[in-house]
PDB file of N, CA and C in Angstrom:
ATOM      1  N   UNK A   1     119.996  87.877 119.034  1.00  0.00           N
ATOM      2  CA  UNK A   1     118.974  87.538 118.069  1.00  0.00           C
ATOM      3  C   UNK A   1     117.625  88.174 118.439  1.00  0.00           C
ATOM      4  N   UNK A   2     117.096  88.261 119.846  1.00  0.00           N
ATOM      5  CA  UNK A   2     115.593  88.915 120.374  1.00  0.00           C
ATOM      6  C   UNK A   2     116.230  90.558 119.455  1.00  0.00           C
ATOM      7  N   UNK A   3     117.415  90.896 119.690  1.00  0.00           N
ATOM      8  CA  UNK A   3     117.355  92.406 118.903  1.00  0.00           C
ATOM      9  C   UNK A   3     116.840  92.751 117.482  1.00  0.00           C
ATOM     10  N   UNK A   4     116.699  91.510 117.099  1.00  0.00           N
ATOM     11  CA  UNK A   4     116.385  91.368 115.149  1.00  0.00           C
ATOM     12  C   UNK A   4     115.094  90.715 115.718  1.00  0.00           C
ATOM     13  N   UNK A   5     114.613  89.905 116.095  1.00  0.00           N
ATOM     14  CA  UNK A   5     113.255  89.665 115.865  1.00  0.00           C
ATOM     15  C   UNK A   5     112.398  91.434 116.416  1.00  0.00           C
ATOM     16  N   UNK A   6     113.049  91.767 117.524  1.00  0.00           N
ATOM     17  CA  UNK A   6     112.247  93.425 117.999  1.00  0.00           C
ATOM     18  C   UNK A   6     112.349  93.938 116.289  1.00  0.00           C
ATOM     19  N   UNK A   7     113.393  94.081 115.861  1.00  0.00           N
ATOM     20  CA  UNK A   7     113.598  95.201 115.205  1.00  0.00           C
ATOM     21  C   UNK A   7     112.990  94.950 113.662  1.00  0.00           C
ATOM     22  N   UNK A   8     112.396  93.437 113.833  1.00  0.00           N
ATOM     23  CA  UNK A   8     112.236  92.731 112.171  1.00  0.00           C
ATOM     24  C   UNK A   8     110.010  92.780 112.833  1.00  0.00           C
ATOM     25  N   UNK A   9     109.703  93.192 113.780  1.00  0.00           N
ATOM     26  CA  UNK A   9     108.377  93.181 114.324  1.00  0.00           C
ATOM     27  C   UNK A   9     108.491  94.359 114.208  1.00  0.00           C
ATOM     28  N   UNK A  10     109.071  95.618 114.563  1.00  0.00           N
ATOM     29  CA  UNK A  10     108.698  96.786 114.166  1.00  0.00           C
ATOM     30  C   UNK A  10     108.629  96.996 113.072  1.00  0.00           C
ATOM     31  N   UNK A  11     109.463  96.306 111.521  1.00  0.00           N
ATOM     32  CA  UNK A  11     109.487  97.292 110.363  1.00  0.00           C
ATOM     33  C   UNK A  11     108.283  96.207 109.961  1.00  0.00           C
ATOM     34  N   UNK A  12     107.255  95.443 110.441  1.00  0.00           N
ATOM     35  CA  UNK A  12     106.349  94.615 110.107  1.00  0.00           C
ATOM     36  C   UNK A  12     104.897  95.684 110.586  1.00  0.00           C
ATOM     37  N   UNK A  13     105.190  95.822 111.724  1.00  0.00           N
ATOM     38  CA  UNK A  13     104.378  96.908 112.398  1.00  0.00           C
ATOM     39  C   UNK A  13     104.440  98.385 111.548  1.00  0.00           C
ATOM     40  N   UNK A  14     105.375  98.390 111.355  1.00  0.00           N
ATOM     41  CA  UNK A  14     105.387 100.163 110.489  1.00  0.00           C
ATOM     42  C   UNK A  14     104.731  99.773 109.335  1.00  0.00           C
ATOM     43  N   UNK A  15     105.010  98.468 108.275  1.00  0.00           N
ATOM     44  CA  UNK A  15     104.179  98.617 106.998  1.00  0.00           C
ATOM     45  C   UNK A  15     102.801  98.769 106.891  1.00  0.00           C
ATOM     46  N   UNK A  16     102.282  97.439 108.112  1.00  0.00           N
ATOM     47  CA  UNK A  16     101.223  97.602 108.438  1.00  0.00           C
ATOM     48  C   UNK A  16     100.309  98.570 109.003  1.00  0.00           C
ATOM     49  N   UNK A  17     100.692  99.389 109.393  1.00  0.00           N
ATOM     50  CA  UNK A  17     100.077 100.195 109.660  1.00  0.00           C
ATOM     51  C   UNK A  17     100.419 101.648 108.569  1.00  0.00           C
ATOM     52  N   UNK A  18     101.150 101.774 107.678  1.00  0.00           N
ATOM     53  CA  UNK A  18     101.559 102.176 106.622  1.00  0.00           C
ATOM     54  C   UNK A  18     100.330 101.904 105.665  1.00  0.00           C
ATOM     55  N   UNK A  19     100.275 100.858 105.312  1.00  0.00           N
ATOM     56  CA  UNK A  19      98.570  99.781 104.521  1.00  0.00           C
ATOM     57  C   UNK A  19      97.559 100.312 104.758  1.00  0.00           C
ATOM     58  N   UNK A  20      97.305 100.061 106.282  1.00  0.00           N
ATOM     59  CA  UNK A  20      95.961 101.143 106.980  1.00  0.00           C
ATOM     60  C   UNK A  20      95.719 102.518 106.315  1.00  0.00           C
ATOM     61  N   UNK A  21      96.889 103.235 106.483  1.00  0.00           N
ATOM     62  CA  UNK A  21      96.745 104.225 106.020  1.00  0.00           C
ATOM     63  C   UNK A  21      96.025 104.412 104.650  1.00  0.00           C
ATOM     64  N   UNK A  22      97.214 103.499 103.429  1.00  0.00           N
ATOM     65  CA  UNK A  22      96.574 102.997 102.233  1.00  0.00           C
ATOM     66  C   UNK A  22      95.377 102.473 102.146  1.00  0.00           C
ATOM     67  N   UNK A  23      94.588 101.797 102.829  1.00  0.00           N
ATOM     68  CA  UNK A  23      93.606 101.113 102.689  1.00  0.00           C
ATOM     69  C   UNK A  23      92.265 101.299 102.935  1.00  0.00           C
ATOM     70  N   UNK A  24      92.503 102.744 103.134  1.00  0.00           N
ATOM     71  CA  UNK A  24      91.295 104.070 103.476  1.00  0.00           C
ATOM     72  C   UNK A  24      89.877 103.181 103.689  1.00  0.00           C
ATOM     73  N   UNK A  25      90.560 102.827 105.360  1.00  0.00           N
ATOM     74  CA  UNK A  25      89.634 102.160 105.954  1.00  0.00           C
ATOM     75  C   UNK A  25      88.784 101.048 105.961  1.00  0.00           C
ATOM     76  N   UNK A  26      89.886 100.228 105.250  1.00  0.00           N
ATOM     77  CA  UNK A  26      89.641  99.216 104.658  1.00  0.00           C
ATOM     78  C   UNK A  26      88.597  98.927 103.374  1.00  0.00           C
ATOM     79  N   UNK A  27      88.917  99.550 103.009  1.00  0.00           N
ATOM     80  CA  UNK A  27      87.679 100.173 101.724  1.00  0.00           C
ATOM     81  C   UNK A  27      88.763  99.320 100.144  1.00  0.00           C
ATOM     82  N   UNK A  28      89.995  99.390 100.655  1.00  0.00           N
ATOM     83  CA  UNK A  28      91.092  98.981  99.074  1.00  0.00           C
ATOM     84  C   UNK A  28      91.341  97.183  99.921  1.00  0.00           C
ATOM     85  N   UNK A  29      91.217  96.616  98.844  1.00  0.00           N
ATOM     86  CA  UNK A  29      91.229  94.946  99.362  1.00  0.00           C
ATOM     87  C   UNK A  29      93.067  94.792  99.341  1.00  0.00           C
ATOM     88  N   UNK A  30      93.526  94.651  98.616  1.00  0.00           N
ATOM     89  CA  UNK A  30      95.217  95.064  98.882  1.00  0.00           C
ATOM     90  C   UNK A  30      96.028  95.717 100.337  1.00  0.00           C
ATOM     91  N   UNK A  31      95.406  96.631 100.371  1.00  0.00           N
ATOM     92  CA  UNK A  31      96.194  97.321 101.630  1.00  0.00           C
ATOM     93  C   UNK A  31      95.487  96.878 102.689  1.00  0.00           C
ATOM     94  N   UNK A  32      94.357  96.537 102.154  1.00  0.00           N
ATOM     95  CA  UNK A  32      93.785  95.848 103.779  1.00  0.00           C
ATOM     96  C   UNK A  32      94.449  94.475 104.394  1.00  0.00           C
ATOM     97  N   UNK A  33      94.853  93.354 103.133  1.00  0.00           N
ATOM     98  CA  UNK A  33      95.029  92.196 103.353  1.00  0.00           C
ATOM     99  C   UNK A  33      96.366  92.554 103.735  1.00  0.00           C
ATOM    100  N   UNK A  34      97.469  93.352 103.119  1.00  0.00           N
ATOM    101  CA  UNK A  34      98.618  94.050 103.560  1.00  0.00           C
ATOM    102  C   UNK A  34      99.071  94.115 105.096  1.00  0.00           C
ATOM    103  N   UNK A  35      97.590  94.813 105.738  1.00  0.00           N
ATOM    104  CA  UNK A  35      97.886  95.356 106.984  1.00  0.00           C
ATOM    105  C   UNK A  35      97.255  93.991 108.152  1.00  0.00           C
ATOM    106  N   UNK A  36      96.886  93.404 107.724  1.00  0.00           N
ATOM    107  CA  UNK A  36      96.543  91.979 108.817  1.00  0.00           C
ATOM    108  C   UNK A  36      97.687  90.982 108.203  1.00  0.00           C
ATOM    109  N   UNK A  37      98.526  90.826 107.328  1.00  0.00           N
ATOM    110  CA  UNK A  37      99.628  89.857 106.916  1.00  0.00           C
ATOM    111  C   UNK A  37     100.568  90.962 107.697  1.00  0.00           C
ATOM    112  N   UNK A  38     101.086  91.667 107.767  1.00  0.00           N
ATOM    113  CA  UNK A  38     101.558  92.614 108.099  1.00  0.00           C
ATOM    114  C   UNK A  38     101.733  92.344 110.047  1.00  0.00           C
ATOM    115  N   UNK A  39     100.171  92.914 110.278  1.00  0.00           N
ATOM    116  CA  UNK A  39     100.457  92.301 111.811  1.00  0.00           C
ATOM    117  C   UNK A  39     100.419  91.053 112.554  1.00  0.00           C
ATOM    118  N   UNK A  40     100.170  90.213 111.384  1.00  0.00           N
ATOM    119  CA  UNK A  40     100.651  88.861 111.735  1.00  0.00           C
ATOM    120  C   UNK A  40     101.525  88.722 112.111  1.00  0.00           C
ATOM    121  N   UNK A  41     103.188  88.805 111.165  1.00  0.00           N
ATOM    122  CA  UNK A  41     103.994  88.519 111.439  1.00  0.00           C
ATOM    123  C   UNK A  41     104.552  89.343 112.512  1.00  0.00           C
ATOM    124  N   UNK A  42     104.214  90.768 112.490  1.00  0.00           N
ATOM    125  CA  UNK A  42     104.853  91.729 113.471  1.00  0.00           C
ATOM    126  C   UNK A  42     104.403  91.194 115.007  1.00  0.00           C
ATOM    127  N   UNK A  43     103.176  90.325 115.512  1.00  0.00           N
ATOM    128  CA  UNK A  43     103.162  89.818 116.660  1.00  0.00           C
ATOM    129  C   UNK A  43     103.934  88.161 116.666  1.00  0.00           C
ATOM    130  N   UNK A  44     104.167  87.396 115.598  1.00  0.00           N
ATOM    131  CA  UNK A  44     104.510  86.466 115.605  1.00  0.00           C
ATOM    132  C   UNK A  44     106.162  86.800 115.920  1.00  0.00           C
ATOM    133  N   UNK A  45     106.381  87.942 115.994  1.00  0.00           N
ATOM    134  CA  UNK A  45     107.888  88.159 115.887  1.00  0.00           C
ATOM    135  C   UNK A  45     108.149  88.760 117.515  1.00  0.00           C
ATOM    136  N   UNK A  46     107.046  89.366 117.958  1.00  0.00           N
ATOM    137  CA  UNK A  46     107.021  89.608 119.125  1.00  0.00           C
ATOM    138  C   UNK A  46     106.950  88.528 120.076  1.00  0.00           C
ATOM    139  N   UNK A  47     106.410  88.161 119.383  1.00  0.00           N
ATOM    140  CA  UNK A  47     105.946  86.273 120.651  1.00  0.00           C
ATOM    141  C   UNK A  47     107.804  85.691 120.802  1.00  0.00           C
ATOM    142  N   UNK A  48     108.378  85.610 120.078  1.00  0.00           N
ATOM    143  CA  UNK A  48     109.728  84.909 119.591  1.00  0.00           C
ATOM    144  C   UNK A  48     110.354  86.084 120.905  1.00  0.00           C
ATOM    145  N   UNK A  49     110.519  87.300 120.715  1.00  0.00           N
ATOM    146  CA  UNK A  49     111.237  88.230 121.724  1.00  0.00           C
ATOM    147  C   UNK A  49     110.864  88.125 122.980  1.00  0.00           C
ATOM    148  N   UNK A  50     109.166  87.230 123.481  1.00  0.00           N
ATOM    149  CA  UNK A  50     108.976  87.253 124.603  1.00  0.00           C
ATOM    150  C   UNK A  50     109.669  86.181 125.355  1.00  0.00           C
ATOM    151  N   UNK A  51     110.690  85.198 124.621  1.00  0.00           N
ATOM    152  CA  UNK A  51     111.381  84.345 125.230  1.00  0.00           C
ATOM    153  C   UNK A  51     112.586  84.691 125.795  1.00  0.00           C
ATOM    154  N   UNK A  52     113.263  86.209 125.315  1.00  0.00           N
ATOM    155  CA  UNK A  52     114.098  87.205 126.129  1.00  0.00           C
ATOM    156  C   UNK A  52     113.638  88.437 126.742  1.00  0.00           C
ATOM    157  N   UNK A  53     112.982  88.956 126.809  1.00  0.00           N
ATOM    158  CA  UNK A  53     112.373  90.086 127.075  1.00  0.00           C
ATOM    159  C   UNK A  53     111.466  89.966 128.095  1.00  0.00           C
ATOM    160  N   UNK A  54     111.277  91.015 129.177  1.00  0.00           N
ATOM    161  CA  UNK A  54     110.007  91.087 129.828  1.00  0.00           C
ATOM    162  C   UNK A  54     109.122  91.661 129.163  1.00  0.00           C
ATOM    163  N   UNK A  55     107.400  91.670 128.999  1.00  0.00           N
ATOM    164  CA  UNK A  55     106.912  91.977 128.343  1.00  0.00           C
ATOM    165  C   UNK A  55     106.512  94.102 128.230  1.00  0.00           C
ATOM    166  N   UNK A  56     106.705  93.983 129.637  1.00  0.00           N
ATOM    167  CA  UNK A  56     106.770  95.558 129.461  1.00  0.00           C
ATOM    168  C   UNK A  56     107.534  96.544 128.778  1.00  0.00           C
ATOM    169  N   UNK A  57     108.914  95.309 128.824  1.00  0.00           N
ATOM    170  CA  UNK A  57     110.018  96.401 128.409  1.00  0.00           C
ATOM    171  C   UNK A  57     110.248  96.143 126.369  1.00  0.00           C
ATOM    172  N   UNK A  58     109.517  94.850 126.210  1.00  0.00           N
ATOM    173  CA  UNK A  58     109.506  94.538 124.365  1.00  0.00           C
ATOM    174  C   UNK A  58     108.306  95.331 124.403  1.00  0.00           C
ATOM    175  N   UNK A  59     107.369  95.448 124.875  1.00  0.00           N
ATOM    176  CA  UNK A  59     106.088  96.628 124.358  1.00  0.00           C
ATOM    177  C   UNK A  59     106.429  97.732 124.680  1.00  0.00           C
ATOM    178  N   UNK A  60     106.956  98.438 125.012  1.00  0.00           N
ATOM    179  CA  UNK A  60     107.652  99.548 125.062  1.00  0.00           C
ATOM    180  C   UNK A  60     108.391  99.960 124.056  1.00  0.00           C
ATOM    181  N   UNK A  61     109.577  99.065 123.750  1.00  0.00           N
ATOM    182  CA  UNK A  61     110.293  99.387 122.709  1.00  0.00           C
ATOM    183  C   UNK A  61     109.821  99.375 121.363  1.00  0.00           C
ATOM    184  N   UNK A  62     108.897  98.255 121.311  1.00  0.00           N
ATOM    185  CA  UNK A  62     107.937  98.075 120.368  1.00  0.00           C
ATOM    186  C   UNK A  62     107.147  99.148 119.823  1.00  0.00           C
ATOM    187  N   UNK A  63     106.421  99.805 120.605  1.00  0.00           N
ATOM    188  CA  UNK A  63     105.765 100.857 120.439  1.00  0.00           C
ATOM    189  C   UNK A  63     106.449 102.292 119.991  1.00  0.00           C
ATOM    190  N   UNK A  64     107.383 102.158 121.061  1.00  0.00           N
ATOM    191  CA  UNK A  64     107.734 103.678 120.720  1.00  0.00           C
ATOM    192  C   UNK A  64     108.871 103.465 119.874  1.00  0.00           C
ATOM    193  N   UNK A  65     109.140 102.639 119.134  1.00  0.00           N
ATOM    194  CA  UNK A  65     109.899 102.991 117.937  1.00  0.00           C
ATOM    195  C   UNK A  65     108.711 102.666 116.446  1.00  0.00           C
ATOM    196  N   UNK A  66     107.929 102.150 116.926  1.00  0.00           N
ATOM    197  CA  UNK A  66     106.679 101.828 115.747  1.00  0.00           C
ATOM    198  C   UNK A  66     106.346 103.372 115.608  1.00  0.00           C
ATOM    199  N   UNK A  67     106.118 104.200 116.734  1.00  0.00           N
ATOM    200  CA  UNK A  67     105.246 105.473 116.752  1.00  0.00           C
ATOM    201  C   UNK A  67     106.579 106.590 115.705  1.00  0.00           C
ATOM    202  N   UNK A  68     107.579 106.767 116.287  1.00  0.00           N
ATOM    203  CA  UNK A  68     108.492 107.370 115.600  1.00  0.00           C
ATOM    204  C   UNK A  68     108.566 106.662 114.231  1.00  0.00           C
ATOM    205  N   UNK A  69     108.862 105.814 113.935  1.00  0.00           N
ATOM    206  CA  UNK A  69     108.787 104.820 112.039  1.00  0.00           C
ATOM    207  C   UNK A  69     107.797 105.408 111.543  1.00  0.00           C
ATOM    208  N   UNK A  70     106.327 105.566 112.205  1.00  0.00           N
ATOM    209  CA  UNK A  70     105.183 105.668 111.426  1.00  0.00           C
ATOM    210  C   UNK A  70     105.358 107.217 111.222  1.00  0.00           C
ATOM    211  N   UNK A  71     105.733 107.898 112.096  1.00  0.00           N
ATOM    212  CA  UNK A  71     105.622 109.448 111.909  1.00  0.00           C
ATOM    213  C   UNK A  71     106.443 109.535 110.749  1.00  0.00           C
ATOM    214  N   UNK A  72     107.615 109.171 111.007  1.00  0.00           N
ATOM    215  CA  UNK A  72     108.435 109.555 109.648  1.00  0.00           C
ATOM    216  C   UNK A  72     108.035 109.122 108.566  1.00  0.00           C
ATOM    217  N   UNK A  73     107.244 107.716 107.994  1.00  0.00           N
ATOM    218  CA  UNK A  73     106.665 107.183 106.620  1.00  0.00           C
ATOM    219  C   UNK A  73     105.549 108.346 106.833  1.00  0.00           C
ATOM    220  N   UNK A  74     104.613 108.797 107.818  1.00  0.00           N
ATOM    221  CA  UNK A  74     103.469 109.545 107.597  1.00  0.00           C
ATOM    222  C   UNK A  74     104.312 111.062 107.011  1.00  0.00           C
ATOM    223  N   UNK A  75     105.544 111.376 107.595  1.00  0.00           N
ATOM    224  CA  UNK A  75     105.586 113.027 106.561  1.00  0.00           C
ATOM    225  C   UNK A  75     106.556 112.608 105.323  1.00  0.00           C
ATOM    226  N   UNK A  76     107.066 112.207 105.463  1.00  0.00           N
ATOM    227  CA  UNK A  76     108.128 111.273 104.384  1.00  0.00           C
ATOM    228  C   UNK A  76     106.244 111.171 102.920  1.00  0.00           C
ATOM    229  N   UNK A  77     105.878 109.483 103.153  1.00  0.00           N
ATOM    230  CA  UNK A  77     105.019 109.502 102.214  1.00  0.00           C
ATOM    231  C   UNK A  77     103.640 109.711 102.069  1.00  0.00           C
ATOM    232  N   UNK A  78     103.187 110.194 103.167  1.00  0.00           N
ATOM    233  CA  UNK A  78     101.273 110.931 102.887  1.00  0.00           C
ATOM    234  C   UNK A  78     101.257 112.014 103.404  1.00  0.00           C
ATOM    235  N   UNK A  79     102.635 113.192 103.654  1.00  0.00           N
ATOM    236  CA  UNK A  79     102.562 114.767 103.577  1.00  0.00           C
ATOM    237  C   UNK A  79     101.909 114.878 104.819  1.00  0.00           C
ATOM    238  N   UNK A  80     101.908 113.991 105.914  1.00  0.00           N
ATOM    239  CA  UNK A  80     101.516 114.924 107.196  1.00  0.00           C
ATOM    240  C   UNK A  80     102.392 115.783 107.656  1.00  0.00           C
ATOM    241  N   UNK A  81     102.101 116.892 108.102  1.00  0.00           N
ATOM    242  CA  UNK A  81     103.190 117.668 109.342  1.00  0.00           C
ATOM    243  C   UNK A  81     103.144 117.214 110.475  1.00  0.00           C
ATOM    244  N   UNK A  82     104.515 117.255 111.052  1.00  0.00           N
ATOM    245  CA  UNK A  82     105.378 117.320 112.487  1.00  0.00           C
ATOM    246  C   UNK A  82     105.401 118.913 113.092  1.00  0.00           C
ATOM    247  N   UNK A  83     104.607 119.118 114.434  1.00  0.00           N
ATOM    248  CA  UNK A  83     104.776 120.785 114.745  1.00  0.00           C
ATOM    249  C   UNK A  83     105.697 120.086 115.510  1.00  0.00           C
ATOM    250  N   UNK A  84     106.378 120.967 116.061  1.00  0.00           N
ATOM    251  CA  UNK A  84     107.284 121.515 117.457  1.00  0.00           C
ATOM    252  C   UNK A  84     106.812 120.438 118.572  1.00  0.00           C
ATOM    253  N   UNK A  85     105.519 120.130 119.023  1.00  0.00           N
ATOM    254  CA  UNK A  85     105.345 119.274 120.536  1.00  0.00           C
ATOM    255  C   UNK A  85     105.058 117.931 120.104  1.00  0.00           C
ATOM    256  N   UNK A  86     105.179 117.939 118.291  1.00  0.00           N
ATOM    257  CA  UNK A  86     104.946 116.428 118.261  1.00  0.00           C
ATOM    258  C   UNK A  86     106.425 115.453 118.059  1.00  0.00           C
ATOM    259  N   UNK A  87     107.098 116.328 117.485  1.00  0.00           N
ATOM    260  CA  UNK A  87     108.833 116.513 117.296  1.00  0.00           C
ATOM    261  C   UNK A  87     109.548 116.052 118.629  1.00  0.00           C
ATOM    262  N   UNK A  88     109.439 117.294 120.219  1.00  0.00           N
ATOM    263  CA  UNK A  88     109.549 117.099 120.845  1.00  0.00           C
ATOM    264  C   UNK A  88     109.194 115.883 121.827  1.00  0.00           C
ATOM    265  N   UNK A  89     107.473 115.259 121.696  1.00  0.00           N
ATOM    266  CA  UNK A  89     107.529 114.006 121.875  1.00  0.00           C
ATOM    267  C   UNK A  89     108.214 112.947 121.850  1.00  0.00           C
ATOM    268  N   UNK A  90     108.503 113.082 120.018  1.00  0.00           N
ATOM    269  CA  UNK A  90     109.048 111.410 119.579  1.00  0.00           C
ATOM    270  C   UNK A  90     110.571 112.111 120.298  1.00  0.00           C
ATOM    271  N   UNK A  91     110.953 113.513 120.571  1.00  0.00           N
ATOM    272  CA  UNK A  91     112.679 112.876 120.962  1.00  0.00           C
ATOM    273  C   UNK A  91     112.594 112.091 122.370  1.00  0.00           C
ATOM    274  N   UNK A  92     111.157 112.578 123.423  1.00  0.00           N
ATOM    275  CA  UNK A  92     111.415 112.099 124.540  1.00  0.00           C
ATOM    276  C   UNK A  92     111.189 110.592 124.495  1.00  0.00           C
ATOM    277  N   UNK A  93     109.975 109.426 123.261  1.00  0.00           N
ATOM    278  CA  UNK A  93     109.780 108.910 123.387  1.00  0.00           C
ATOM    279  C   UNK A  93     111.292 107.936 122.859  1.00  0.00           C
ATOM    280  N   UNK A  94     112.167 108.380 122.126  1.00  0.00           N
ATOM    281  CA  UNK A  94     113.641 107.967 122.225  1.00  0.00           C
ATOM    282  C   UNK A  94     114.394 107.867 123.226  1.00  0.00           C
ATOM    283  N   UNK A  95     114.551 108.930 123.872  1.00  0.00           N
ATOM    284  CA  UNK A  95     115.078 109.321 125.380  1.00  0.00           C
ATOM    285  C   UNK A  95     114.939 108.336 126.246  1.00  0.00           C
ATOM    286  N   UNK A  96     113.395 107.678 125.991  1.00  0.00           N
ATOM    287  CA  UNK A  96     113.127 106.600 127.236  1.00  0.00           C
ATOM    288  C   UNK A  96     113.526 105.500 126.910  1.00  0.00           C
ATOM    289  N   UNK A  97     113.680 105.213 124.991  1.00  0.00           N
ATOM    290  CA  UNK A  97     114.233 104.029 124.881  1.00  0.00           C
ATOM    291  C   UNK A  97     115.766 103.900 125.223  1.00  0.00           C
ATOM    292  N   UNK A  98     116.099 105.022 125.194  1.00  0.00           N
ATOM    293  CA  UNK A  98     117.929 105.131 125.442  1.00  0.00           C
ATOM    294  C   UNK A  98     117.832 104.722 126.771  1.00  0.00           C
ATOM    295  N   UNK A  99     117.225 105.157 127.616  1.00  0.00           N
ATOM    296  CA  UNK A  99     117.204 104.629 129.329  1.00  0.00           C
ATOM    297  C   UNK A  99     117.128 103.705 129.295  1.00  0.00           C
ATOM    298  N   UNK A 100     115.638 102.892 128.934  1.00  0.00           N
ATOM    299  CA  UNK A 100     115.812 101.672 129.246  1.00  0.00           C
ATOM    300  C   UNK A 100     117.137 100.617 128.873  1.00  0.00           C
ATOM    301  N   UNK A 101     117.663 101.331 127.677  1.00  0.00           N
ATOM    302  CA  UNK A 101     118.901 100.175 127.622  1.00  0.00           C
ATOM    303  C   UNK A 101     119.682 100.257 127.996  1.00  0.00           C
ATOM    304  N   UNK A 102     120.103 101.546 128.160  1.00  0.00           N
ATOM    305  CA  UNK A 102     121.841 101.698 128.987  1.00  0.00           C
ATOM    306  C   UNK A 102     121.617 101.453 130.517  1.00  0.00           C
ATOM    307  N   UNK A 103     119.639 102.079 131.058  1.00  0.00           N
ATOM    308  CA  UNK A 103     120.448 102.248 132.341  1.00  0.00           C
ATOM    309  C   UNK A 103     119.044 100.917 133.510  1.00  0.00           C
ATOM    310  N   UNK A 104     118.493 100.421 132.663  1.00  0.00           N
ATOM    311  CA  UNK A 104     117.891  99.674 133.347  1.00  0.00           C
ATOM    312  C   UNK A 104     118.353  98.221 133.234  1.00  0.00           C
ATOM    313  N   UNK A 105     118.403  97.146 134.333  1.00  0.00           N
ATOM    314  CA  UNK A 105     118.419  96.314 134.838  1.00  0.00           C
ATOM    315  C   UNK A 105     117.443  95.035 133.899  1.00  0.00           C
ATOM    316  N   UNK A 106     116.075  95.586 133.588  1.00  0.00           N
ATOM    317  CA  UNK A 106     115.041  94.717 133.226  1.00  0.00           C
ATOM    318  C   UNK A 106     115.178  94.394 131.663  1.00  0.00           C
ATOM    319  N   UNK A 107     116.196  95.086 131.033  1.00  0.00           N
ATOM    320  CA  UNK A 107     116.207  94.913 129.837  1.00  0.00           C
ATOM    321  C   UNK A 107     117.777  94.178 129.331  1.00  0.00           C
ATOM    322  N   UNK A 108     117.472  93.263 128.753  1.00  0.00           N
ATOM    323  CA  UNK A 108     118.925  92.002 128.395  1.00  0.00           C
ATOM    324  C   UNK A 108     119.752  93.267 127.170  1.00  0.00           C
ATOM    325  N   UNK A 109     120.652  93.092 127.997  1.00  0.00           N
ATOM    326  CA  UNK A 109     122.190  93.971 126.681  1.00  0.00           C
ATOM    327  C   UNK A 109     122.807  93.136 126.132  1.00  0.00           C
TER     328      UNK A 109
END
């Protein structure tokens, strides 16, 4: 179940910060209220995972699958580009999530 609250706090975290984007700096009242309902629940969902998780290893995963989600909604729906070392990033920032689960100790399978 901590695997669905991680994974139900990231797609909370991706909208929200999706909103931001929309909410051109908080300037649109919608996408603003969007992106604080938004990270409400995405830490309220994190708090729930900190009852399995160490906290280094749920902010970790947290993050670097938020960072990859957001890249893809950012070229997917507001036309940013991905070069070559930002590409290469998100595969390593995968890479580390693959470690931590198969091959570390600190993280519950």
């Amino acid at each position: 179940m901590h695997y669905m609250y991680l994974f139900l706090a990231v797609m909370a975290e991706t909208i929200g910060t999706s909103a931001l984007q929309a909410s051109q700096q908080f300037t649109r009242l919608w996408p603003s209220v969007l992106v604080v309902a938004a990270y409400a629940v995405s830490f309220y969902l994190l708090s729930l995972t900190l009852r399995y998780m160490p906290v280094g290893i749920m902010y970790a995963l947290w993050s670097g699958l938020g960072i990859v989600m957001i890249a893809i909604i950012g070229w997917l729906v507001f036309q940013q580009r991905l070069d070559l070392p930002a590409l290469i990033g998100m595969a390593l920032i995968i890479g580390g999530i693959v470690v931590i689960q198969v091959f570390s100790n600190t993280s519950i399978h």
